[in-house]
Each structure stands twice: as C-alpha cells, then as structure tokens.
Protein backbone atom coordinates (compact mmCIF):
# COMPACT_ATOMS: atom_id res chain seq x y z
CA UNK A 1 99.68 -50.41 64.78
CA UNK A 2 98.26 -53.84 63.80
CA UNK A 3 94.79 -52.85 63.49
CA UNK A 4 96.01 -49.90 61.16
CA UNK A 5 97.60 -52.22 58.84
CA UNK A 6 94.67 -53.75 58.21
CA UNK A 7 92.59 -51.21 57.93
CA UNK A 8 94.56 -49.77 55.15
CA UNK A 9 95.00 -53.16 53.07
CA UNK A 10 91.29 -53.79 53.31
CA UNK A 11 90.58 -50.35 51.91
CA UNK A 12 93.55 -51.00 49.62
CA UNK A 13 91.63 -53.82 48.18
CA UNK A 14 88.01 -52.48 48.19
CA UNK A 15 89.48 -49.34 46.03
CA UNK A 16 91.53 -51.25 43.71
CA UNK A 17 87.83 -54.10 43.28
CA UNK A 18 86.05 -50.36 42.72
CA UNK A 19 88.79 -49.72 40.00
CA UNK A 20 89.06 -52.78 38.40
CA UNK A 21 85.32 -52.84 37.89
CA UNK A 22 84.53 -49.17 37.04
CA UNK A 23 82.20 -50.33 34.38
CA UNK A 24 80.24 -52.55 35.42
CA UNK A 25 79.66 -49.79 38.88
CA UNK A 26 78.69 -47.08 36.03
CA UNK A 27 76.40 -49.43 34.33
CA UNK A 28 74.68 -50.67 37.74
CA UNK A 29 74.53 -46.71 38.65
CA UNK A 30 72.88 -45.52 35.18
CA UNK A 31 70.30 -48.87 34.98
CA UNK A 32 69.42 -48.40 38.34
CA UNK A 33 68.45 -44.64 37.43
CA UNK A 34 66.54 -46.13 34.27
CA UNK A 35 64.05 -48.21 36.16
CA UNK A 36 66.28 -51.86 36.41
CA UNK A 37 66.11 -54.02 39.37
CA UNK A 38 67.89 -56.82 41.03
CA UNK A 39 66.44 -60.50 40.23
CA UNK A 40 67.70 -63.88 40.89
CA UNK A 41 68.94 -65.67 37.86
CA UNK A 42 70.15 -68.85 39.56
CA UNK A 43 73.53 -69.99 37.64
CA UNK A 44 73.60 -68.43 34.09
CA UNK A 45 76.44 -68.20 31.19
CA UNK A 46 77.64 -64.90 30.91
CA UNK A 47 75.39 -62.85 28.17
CA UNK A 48 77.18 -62.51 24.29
CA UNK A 49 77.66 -59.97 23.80
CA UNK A 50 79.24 -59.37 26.97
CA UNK A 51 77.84 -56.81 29.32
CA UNK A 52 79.45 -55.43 32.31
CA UNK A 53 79.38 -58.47 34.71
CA UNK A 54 80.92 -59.90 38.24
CA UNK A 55 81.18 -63.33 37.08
CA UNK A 56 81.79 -66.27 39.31
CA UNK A 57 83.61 -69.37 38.44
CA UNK A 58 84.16 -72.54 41.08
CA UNK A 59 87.93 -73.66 41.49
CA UNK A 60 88.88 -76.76 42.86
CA UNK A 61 90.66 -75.76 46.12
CA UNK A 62 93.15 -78.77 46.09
CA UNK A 63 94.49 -78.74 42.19
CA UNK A 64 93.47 -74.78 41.60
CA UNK A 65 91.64 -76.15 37.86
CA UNK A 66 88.54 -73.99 36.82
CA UNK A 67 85.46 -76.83 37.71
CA UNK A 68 83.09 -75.03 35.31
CA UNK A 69 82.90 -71.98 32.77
CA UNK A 70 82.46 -68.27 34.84
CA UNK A 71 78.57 -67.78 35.32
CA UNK A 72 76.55 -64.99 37.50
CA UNK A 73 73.41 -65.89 39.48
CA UNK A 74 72.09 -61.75 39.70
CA UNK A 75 70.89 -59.47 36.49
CA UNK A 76 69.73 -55.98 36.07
CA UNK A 77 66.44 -56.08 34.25
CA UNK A 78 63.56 -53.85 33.26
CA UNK A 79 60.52 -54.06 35.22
C-alpha cells in the first residue's frame, strides 16, 4: 500500500511540474524541431525579454532568504 502512495504523489508532482511549465515544454519541443541544441551557459541572468525558462535561484537553507537573483546555466540555441 506504501509503495502505491508513493508512486502516485511522485506522478502527482511530475504532472503538475509538466503543467506548470507547459510553455517552456512547447517551446523546447518546437526549437528542438527548428534545428536548436543544448549548450552550457554556466550561470546566466534570465534573458529580457523573458523567454520560457527553468530558472534556478540558491536559498540559504538555515534563514530560507534568496542568496542571489534566479539564473539558468542551459540555453536552446541555433547551430
């Protein structure tokens, strides 16, 4: 019964990331069809205007404060 229970919240949870980020799995899907790869940024500020993004942001674990602004480290681009 246990292993059921988790089971269902982790697919729970992968559905609702899916949801949440609709766009930015349409844009990856349609790029990816247009010729745009993967590459390795390293830590960059989020593009203005914004595109469809899974930005990252380091908390401190002890007082829960945002350390830094939200930055992603992986980009679609055109070879």
């Amino acid at each position: 019964m246990g292993i059921i229970l988790l089971v269902t919240a982790l697919l729970t949870m992968g559905d609702a990331f899916v949801a949440d980020n609709k766009e930015f799995f349409d844009t990856v899907d349609r790029q990816k069809k247009e010729g745009y790869t993967w590459h390795y940024t390293g830590a960059k500020p989020l593009d203005e205007p914004p595109v469809p993004s899974l930005p990252l942001q380091n908390v401190d674990s002890k007082t829960g404060k945002k350390i830094n602004e939200p930055f992603v480290l992986w980009k679609l681009k055109k070879d």
